[in-house]
Protein backbone atom coordinates (compact mmCIF):
# COMPACT_ATOMS: atom_id res chain seq x y z
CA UNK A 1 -50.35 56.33 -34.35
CA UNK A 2 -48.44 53.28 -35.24
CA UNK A 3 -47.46 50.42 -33.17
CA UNK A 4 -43.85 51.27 -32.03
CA UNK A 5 -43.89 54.72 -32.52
CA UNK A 6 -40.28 56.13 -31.21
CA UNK A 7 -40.51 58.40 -28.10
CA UNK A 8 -36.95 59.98 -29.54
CA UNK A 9 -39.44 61.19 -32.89
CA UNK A 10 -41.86 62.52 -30.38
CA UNK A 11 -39.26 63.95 -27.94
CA UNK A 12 -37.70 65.81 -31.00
CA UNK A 13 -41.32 67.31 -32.44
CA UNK A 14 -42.07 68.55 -28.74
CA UNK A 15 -39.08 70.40 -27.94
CA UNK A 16 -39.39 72.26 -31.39
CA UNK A 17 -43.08 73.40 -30.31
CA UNK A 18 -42.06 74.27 -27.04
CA UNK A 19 -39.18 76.31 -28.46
CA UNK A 20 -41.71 78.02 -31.29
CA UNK A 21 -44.35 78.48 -28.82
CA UNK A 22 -41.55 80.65 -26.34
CA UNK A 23 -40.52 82.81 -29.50
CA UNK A 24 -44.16 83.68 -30.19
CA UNK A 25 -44.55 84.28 -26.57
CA UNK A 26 -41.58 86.92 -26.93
CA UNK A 27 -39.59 84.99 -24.01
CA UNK A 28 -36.09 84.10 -24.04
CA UNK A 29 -34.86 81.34 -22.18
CA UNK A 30 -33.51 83.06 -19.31
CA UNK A 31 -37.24 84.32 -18.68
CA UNK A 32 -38.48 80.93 -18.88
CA UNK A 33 -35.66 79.78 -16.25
CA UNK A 34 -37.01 82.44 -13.70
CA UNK A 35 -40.31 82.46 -14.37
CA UNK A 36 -40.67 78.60 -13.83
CA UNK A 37 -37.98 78.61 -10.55
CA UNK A 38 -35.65 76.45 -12.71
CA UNK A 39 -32.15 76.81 -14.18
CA UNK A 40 -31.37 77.73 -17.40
CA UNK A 41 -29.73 74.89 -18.41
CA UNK A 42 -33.43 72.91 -17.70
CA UNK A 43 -35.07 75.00 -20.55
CA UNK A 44 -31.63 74.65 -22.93
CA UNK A 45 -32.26 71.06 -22.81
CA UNK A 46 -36.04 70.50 -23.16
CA UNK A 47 -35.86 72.64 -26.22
CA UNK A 48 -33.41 70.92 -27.81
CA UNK A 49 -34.55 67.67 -26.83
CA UNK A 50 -31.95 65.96 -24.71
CA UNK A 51 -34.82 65.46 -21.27
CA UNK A 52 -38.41 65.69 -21.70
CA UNK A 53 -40.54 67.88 -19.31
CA UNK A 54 -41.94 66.49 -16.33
CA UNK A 55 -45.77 66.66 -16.29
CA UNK A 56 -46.10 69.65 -14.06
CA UNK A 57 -42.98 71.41 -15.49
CA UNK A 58 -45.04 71.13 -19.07
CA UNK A 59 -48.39 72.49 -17.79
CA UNK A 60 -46.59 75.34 -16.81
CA UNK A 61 -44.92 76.43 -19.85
CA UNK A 62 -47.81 75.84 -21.47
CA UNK A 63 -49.87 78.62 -19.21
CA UNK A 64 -47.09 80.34 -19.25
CA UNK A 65 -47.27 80.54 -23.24
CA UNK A 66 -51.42 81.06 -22.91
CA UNK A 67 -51.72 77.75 -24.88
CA UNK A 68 -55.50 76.04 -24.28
CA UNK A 69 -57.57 74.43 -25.91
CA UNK A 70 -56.94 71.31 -28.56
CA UNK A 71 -53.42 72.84 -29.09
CA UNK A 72 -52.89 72.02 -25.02
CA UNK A 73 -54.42 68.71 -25.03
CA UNK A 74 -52.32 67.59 -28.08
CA UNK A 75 -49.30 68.68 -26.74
CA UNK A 76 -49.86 67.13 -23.36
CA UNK A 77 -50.39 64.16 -25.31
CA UNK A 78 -47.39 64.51 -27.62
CA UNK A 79 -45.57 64.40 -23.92
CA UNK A 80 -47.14 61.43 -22.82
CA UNK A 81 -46.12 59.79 -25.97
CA UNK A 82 -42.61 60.57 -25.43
CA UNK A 83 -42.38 59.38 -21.84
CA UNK A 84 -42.89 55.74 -23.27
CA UNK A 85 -39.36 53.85 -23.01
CA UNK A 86 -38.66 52.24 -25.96
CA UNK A 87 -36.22 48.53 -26.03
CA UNK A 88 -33.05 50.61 -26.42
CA UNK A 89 -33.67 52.56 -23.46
CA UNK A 90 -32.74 49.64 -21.37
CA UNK A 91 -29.23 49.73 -23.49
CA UNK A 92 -28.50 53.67 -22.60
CA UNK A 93 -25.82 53.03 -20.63
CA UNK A 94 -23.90 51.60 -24.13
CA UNK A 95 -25.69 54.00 -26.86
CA UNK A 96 -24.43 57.46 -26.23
CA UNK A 97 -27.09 59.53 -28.29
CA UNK A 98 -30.32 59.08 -29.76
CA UNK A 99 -29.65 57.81 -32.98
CA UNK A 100 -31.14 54.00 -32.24
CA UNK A 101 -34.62 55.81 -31.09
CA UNK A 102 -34.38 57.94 -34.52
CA UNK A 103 -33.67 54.89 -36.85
CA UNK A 104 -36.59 52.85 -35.07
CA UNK A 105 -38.84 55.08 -36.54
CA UNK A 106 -37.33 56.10 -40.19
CA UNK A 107 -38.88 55.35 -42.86
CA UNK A 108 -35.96 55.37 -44.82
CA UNK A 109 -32.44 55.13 -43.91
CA UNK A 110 -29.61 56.47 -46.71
CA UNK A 111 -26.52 55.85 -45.14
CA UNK A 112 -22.69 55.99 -46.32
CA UNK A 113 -19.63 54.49 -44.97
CA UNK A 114 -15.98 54.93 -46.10
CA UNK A 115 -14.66 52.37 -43.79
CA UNK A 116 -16.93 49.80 -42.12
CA UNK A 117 -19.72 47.95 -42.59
CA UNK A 118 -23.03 49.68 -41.24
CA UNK A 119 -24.45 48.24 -38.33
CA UNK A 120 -27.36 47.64 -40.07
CA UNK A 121 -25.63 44.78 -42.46
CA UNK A 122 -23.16 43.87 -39.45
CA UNK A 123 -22.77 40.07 -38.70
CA UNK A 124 -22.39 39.06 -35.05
CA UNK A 125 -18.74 38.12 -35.70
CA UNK A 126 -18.17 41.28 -37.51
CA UNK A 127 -19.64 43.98 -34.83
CA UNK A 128 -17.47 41.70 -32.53
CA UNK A 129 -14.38 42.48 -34.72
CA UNK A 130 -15.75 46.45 -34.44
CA UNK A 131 -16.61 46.89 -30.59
CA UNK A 132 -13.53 45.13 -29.96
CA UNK A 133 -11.09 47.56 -31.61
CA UNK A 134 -12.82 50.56 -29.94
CA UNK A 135 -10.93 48.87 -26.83
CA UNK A 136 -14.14 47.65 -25.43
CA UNK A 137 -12.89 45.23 -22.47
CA UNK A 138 -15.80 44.46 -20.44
CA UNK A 139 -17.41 41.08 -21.37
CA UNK A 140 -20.98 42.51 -20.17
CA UNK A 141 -20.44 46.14 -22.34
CA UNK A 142 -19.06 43.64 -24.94
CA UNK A 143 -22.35 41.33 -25.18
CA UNK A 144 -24.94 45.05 -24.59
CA UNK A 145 -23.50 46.52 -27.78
CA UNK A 146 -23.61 43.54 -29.59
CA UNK A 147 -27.35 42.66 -29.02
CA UNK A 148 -28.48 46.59 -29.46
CA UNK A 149 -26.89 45.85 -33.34
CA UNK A 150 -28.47 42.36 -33.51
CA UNK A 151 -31.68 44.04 -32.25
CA UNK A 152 -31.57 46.75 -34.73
CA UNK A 153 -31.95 44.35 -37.54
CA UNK A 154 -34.98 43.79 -36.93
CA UNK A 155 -35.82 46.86 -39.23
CA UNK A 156 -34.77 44.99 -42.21
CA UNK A 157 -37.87 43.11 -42.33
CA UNK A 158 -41.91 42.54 -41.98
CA UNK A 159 -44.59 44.72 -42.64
CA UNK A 160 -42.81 48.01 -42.01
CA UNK A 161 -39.33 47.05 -42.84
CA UNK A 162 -37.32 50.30 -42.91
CA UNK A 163 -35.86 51.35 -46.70
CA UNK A 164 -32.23 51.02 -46.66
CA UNK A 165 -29.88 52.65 -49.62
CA UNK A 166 -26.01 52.59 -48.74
CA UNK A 167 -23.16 53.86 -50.68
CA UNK A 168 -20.01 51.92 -49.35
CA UNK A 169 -16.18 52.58 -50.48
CA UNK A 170 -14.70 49.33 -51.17
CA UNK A 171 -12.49 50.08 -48.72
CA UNK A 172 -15.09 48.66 -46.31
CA UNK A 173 -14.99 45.22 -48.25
CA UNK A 174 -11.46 44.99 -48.44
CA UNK A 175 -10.82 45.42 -44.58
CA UNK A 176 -10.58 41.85 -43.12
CA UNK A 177 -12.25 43.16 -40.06
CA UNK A 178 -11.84 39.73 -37.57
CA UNK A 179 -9.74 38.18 -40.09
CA UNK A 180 -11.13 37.20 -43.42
CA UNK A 181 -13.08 34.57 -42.69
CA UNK A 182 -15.14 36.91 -40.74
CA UNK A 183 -15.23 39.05 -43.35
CA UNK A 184 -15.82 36.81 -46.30
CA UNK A 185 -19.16 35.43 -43.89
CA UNK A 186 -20.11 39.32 -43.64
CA UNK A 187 -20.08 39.91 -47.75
CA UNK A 188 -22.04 36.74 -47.97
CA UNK A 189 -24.30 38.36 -45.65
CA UNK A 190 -24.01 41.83 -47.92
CA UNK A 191 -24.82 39.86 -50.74
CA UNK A 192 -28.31 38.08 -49.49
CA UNK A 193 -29.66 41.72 -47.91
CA UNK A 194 -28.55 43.57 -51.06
CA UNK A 195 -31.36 41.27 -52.89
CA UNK A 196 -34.36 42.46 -50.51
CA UNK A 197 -36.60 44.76 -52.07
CA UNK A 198 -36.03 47.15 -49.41
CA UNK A 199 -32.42 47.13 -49.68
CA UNK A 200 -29.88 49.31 -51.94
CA UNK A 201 -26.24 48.68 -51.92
CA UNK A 202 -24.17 50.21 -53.85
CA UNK A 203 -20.02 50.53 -53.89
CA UNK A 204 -17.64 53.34 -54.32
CA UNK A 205 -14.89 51.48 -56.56
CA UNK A 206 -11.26 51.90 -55.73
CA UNK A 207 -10.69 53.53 -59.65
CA UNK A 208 -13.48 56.05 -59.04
CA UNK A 209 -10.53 57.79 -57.41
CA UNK A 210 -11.32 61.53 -55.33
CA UNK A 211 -15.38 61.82 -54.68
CA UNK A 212 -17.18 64.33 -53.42
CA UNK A 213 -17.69 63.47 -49.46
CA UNK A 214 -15.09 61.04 -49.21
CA UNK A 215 -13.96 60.35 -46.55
CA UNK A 216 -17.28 61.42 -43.70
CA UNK A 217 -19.42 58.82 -42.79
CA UNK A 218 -23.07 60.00 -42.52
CA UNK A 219 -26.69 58.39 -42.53
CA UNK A 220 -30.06 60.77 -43.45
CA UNK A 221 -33.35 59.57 -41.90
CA UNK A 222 -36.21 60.56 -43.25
CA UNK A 223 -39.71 59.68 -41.09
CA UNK A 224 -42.88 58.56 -42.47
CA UNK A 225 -45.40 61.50 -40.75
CA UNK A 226 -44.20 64.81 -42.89
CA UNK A 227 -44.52 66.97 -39.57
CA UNK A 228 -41.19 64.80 -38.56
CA UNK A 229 -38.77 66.74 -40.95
CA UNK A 230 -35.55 64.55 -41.60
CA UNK A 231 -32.45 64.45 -39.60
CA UNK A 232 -28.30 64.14 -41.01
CA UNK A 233 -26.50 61.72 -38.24
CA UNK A 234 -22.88 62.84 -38.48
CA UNK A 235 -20.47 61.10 -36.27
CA UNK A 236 -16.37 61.01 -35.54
CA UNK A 237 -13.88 60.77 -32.60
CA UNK A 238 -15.34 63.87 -31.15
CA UNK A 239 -19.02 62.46 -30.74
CA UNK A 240 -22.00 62.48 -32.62
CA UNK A 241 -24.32 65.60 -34.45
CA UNK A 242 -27.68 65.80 -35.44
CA UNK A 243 -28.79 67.96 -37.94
CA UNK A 244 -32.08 69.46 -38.92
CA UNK A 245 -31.98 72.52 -40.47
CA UNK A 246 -33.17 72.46 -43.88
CA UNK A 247 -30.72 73.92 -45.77
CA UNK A 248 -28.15 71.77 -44.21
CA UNK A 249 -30.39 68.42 -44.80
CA UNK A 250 -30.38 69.34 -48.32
CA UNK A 251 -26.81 69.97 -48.34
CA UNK A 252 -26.03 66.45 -47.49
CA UNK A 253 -28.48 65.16 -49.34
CA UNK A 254 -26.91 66.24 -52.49
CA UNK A 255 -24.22 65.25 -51.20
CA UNK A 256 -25.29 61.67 -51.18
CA UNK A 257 -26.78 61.96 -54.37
CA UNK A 258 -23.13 62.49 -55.77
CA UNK A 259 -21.95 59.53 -53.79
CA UNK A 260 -24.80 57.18 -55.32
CA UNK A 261 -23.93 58.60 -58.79
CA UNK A 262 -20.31 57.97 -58.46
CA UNK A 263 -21.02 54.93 -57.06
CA UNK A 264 -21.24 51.16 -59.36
CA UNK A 265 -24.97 50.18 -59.70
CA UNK A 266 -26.60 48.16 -57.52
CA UNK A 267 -26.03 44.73 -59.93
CA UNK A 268 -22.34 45.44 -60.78
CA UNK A 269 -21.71 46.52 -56.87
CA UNK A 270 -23.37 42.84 -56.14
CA UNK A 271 -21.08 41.69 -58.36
CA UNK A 272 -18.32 43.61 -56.94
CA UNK A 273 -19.19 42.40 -53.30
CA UNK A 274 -19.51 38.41 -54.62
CA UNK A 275 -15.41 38.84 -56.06
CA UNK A 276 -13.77 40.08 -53.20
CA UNK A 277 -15.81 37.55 -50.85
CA UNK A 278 -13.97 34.61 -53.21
CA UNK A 279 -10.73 36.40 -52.64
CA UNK A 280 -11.16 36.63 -48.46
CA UNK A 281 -13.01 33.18 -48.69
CA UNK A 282 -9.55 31.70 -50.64
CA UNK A 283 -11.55 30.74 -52.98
């Protein structure tokens, strides 16, 4: 296992065992609920991976499912793994799902953005700009959301710096979130990640006109152990989904293949980025 393995990864692989190994059994949920002496709503969310089961709850689906042997020890262990609190946790009051505990753990993010900057490439001034607009008023919430974003940054870089590819409209350059000197300091900062080897950026030019997916932001993370299957992040006013389904991942991925193809190449999007950072700069 490697060092900072996400509990969220490991919360999301045990629920999906735990929900396999009740089908096998031939239970439904509501069997589960009454056999255990706990409410329905308990087993709805440990199988879809919104609490993890405390340690005697666990033992006794697992008898309840006859699992034994090195199947029960590893999934006793796969629990212990996801009881370990991760930095973010101590942010959950300001992060409303578990995308943060996700990303930590990608192996590769592939990310588009119609309107903003991802938080990934955010400057402090800029996610200032951002958390401010969502009529964020407390100075303390204010400072918590900004230092989760600084903090997720940290992905960018050493030994197992996370593989970044965004597709951005140029609408997201052209905003002068915080004014445009804000904005002309966060395409100078587009410009020195886009040259990391880990780092694709690519833009969605104003004369490319209608594309398909226009329009819906979405990220797909993709996790280096192949048992972890990828997840689509989808998010709008009404909160945020997580999909896992296969056909739907695939959907969405070719769906962001059409967005990278539409897209300028990485050097002319560099490009791209450098000209309208002269035009906020004044320059």
């Amino acid at each position: 296992m490697r060092v900072g393995r996400s509990p969220a990864v490991r919360l999301r692989r045990l629920s999906g065992e735990l929900m396999r190994l009740r089908g096998e059994a031939g239970f439904t949920r509501e069997d589960v609920a009454l056999r255990l002496g706990v409410a329905n709503s308990t087993v709805y969310r440990i199988e879809t991976g919104h609490t993890r089961p405390q340690g005697r709850t666990m033992r006794d689906l697992l008898d309840l499912y006859g699992v034994g042997g090195s199947e029960r020890t590893a999934l006793l262990e796969l629990a212990r793994e996801a009881a370990r609190r991760g930095w973010w946790h101590a942010f959950g009051d300001v992060l409303p799902g578990p995308y943060v505990g996700l990303e930590a753990e990608a192996s590769s993010v592939r990310n588009y953005e119609p309107l903003l900057v991802p938080g990934l490439l955010e400057t402090e001034a800029y996610a200032r700009a951002v958390v401010g607009a969502a009529l964020v008023k407390d100075p303390a919430e204010i400072e918590r959301r900004i230092t989760v974003r600084m903090e997720r940054q940290r992905r960018l870089t050493g030994p197992e710096a996370v593989d970044l590819w965004v597709v951005m409209d140029e609408a997201a350059l052209r905003r002068p979130v915080g004014g445009p000197a804000v904005m002309a300091e966060q395409l100078r900062r587009l410009g020195e990640v886009a040259r990391q080897p880990n780092v694709t950026i690519q833009v969605l030019p104003f004369e490319s006109g209608a594309y398909l997916g226009m329009g819906n932001p979405l990220a797909i993370l993709t996790f280096p152990d192949p048992e972890d299957p990828d997840v689509v992040f989808l998010e709008n006013m009404g909160g945020e989904l997580y999909l896992e389904g296969s056909e739907q991942v695939r959907g969405y991925v070719q769906v962001f293949d059409h967005l990278r193809a539409a897209a300028l190449g990485p050097e002319s999007s560099l490009e791209k980025i450098e000209s309208v950072e002269k035009e906020m700069a004044g320059r």
